[in-house]
N, C-alpha and C. Protein backbone atom coordinates (compact mmCIF):
# COMPACT_ATOMS: atom_id res chain seq x y z
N UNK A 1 25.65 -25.13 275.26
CA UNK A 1 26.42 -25.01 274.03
C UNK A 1 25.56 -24.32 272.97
N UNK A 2 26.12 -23.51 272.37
CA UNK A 2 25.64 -22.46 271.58
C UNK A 2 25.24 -22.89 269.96
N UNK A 3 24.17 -23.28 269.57
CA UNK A 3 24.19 -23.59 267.80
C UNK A 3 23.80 -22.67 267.16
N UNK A 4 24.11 -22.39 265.62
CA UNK A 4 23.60 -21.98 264.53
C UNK A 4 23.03 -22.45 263.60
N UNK A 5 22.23 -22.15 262.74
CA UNK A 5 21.33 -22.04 261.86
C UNK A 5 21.40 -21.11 260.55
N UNK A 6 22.35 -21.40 259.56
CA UNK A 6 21.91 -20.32 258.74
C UNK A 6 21.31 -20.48 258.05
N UNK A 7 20.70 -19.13 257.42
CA UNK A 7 19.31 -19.66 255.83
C UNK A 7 19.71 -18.53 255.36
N UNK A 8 19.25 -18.47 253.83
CA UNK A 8 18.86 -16.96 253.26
C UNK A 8 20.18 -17.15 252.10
N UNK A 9 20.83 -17.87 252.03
CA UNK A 9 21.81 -17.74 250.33
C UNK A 9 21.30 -18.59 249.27
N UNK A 10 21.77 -18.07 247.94
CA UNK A 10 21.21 -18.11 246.92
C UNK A 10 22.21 -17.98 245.68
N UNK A 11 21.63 -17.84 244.75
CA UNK A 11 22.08 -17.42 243.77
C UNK A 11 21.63 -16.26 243.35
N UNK A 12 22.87 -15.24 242.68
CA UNK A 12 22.33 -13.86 242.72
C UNK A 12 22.97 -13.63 241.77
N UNK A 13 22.42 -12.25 240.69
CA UNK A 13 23.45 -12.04 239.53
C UNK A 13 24.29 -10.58 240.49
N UNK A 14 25.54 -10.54 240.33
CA UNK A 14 26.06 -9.06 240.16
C UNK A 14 25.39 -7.76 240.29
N UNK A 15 25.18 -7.09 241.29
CA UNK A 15 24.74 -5.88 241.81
C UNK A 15 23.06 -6.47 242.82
N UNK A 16 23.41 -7.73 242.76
CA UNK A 16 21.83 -8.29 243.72
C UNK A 16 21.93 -7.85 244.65
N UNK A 17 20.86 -8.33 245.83
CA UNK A 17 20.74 -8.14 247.12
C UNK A 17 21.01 -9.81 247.99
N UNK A 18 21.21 -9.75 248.70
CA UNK A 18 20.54 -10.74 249.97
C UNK A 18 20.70 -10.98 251.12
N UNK A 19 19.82 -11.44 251.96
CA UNK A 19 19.61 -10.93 253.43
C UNK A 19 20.06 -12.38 254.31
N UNK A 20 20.57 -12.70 254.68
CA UNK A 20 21.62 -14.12 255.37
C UNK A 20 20.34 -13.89 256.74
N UNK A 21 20.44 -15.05 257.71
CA UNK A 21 19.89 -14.82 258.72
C UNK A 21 20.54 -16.23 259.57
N UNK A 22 20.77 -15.98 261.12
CA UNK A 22 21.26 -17.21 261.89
C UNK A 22 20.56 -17.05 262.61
N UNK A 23 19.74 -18.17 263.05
CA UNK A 23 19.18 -18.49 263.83
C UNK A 23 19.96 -19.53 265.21
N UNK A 24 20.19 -18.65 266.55
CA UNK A 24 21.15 -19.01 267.37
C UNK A 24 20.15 -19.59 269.13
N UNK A 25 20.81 -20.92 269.06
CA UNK A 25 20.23 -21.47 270.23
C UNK A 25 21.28 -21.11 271.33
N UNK A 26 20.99 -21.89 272.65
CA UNK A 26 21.79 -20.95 273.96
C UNK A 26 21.07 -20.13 274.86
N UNK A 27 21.51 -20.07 275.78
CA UNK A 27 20.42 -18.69 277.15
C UNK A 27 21.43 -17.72 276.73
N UNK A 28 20.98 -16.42 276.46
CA UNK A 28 21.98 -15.43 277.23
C UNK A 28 22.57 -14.89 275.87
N UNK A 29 21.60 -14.90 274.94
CA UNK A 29 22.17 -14.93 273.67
C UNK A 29 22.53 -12.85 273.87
N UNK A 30 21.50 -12.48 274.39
CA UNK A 30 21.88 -10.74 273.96
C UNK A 30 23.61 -10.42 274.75
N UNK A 31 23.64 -11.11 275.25
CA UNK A 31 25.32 -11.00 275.93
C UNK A 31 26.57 -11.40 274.57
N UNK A 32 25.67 -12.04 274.06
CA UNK A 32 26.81 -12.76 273.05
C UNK A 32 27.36 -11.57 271.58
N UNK A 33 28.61 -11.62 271.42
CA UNK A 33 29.01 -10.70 270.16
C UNK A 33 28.97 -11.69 269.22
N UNK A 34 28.50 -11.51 267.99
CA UNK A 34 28.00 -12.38 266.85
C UNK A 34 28.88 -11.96 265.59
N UNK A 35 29.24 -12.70 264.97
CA UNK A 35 29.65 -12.68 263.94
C UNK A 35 29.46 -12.99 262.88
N UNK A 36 29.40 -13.00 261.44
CA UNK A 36 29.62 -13.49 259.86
C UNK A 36 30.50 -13.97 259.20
N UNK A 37 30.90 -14.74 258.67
CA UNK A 37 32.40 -15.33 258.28
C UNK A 37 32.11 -15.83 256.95
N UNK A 38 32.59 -16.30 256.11
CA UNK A 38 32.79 -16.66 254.98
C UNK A 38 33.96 -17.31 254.59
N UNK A 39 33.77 -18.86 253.86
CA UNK A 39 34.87 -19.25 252.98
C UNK A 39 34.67 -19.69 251.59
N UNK A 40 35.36 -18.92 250.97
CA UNK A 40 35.58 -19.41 249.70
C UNK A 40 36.23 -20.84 249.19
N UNK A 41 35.62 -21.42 247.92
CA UNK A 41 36.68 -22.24 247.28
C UNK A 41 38.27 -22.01 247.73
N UNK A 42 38.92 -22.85 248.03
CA UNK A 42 40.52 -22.79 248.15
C UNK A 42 40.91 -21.82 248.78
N UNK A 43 40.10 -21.03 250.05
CA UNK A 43 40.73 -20.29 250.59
C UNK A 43 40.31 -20.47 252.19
N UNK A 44 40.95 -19.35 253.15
CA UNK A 44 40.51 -19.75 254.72
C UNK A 44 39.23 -18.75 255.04
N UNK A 45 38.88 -19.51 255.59
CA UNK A 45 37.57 -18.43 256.39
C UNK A 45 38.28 -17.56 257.18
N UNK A 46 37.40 -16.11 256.82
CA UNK A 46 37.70 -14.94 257.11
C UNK A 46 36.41 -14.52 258.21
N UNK A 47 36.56 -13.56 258.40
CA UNK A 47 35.34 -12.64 258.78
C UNK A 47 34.97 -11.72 258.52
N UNK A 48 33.75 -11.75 257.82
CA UNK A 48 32.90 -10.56 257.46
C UNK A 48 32.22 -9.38 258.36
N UNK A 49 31.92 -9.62 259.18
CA UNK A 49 31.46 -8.49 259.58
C UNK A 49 30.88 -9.48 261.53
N UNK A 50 31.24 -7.98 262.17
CA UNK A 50 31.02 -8.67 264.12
C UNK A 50 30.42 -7.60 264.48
N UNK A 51 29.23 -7.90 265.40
CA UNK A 51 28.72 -6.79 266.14
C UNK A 51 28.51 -7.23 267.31
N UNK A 52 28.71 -6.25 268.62
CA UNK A 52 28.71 -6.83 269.94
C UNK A 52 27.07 -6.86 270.24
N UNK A 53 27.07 -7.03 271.96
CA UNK A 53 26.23 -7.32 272.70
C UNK A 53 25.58 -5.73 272.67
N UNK A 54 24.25 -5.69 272.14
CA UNK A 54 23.84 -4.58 272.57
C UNK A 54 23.72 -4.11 270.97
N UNK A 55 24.34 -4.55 270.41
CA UNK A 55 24.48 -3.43 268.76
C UNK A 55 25.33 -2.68 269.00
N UNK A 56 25.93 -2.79 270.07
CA UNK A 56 26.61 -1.18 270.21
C UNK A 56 27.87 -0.94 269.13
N UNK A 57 28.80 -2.21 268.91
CA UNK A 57 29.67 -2.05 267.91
C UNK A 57 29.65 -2.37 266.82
N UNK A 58 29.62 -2.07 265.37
CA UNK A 58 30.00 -2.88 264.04
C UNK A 58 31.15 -2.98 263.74
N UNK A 59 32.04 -3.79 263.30
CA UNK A 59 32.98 -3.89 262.24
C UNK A 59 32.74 -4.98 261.10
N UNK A 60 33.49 -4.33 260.09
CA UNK A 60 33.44 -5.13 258.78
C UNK A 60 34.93 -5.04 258.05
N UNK A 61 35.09 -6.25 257.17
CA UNK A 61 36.07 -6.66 256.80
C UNK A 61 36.20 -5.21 255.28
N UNK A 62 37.10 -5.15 255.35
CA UNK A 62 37.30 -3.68 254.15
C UNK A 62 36.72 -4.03 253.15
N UNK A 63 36.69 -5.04 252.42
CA UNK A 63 36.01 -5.44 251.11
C UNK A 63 34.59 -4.97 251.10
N UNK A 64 34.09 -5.17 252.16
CA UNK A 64 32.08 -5.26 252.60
C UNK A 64 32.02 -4.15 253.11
N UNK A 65 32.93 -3.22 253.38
CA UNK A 65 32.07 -1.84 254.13
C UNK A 65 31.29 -0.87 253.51
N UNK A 66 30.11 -0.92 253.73
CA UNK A 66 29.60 0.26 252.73
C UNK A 66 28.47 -0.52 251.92
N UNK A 67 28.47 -1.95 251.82
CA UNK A 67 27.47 -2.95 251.16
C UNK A 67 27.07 -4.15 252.05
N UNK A 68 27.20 -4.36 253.08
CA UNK A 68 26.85 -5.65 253.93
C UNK A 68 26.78 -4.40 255.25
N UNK A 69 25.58 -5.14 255.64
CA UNK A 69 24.90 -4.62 257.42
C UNK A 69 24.63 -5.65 258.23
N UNK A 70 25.44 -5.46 259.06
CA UNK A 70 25.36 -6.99 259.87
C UNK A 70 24.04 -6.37 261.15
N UNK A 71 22.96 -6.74 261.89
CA UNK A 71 22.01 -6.80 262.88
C UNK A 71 21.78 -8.36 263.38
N UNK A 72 21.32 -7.49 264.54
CA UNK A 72 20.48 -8.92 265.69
C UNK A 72 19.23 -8.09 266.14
N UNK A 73 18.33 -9.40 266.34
CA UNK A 73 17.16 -9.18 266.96
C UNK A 73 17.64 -10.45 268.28
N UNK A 74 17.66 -9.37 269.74
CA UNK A 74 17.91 -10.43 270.59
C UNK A 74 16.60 -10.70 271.24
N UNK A 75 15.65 -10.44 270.87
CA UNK A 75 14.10 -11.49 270.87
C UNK A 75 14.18 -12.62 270.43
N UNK A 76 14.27 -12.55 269.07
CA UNK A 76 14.02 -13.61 268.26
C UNK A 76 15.52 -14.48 268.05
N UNK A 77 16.86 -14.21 269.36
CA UNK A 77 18.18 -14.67 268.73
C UNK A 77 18.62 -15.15 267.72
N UNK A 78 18.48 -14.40 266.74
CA UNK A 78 18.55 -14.19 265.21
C UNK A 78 19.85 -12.97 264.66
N UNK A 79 20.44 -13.24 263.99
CA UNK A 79 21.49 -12.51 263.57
C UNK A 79 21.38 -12.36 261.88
N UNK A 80 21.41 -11.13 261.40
CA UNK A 80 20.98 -10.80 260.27
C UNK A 80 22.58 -10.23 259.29
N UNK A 81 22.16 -10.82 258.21
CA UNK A 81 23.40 -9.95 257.34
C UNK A 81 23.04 -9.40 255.97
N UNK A 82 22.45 -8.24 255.79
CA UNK A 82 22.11 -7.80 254.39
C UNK A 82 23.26 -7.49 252.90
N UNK A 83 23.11 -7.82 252.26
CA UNK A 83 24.48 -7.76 251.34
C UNK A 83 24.04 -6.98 250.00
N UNK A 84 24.40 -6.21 249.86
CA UNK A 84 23.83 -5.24 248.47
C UNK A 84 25.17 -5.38 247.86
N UNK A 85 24.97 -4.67 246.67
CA UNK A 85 25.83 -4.65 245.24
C UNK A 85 26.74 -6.19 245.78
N UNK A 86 26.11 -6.98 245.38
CA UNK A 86 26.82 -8.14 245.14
C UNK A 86 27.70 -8.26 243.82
N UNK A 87 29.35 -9.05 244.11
CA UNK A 87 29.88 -9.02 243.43
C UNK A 87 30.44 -10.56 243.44
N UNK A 88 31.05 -11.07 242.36
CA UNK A 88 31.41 -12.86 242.31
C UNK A 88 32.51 -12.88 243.52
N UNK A 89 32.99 -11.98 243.83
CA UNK A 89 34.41 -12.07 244.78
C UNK A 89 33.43 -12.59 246.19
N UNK A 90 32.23 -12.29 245.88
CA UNK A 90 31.38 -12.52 247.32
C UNK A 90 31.28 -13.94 248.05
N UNK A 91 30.74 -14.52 246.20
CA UNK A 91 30.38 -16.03 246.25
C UNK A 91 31.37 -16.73 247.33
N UNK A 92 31.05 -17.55 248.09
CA UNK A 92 31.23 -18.22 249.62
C UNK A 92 30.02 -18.72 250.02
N UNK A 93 30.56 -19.79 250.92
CA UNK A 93 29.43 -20.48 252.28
C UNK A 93 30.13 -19.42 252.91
N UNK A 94 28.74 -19.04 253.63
CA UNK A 94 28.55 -18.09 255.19
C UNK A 94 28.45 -18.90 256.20
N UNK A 95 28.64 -18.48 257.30
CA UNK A 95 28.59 -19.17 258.48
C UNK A 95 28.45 -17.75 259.59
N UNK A 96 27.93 -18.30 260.67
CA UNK A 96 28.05 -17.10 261.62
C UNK A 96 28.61 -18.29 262.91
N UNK A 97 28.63 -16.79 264.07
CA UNK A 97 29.28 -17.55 265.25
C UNK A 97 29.59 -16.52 266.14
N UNK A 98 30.64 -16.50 266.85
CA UNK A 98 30.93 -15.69 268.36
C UNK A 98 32.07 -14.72 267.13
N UNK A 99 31.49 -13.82 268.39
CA UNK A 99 33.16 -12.69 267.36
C UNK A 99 34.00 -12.03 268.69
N UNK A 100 35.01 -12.02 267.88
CA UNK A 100 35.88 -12.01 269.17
C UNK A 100 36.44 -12.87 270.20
N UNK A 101 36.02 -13.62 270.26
CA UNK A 101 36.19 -14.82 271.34
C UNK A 101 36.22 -16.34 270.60
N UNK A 102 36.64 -16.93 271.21
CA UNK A 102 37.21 -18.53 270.43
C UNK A 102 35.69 -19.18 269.94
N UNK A 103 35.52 -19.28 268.67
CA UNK A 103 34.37 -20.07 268.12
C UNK A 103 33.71 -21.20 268.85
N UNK A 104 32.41 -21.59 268.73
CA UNK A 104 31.71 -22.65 269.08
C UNK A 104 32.05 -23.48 267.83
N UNK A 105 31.23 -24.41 267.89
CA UNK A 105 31.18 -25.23 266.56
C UNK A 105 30.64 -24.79 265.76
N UNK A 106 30.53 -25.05 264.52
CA UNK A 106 30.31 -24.34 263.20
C UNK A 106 29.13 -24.81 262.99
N UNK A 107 28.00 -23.78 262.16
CA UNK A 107 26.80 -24.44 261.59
C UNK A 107 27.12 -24.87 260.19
N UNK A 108 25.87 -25.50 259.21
CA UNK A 108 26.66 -26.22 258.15
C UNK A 108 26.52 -24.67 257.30
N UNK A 109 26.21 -23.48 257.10
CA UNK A 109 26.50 -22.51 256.63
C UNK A 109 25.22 -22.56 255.52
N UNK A 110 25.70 -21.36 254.69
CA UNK A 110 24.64 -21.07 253.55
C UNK A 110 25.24 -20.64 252.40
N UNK A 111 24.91 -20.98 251.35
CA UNK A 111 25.87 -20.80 250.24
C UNK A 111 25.44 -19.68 249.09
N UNK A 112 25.98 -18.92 249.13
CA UNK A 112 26.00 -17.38 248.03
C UNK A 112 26.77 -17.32 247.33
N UNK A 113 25.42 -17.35 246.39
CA UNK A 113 26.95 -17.68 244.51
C UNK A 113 26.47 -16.19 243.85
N UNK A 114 27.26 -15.70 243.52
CA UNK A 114 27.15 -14.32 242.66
C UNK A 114 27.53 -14.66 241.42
N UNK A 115 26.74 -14.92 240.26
CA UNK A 115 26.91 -15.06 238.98
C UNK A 115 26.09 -14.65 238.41
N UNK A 116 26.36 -14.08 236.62
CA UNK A 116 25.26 -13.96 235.85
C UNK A 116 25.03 -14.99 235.18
């Protein structure tokens, strides 16, 4: 059974940076397509951004294209999410997980507040 780990949110003012990171237990992790998700206050978790096995694919949710880079290091089974020009619409707990395919259980996430 597959866990996560996230670290790396914060508090950030408007046009910040920050770099999310999951740290993912499991054999066989470079096979796995990884994902980013996010929920806001009063709303459903979405997904931010999935990249397959290999790096070979990105997608991102329209809001984040062009400012969030989702990577893995399948050495270190670690899944990375960089987020530039941060904006308050951002602020959410992150979570990562499987993309594409029916979720594992959820890690307790990481929380990114975009305020000045």
């Amino acid at each position: 059974q597959v866990q996560f780990v996230e670290s790396g949110g914060g508090l950030v003012q408007p046009g910040g940076s920050l770099r999310l990171s999951c740290a993912c237990s499991g054999s066989q992790f470079s096979l796995i397509p990884m994902g980013w998700y996010r929920q806001a206050p009063g709303k459903q978790r979405e997904l931010v951004a999935g990249i397959t096995a290999n790096s070979y694919y990105t997608n991102y949710e329209a809001s984040v294209k062009g400012r969030f880079t989702i990577s893995r290091d399948d050495a270190s089974h670690t899944v990375y999410l960089q987020m530039n020009s941060l904006k308050p619409d951002d602020t959410a707990v992150y979570y990562c997980n499987l993309y594409g395919v029916r979720p594992a259980d959820w890690g307790q996430g990481t929380q990114v507040t975009v305020s000045s």
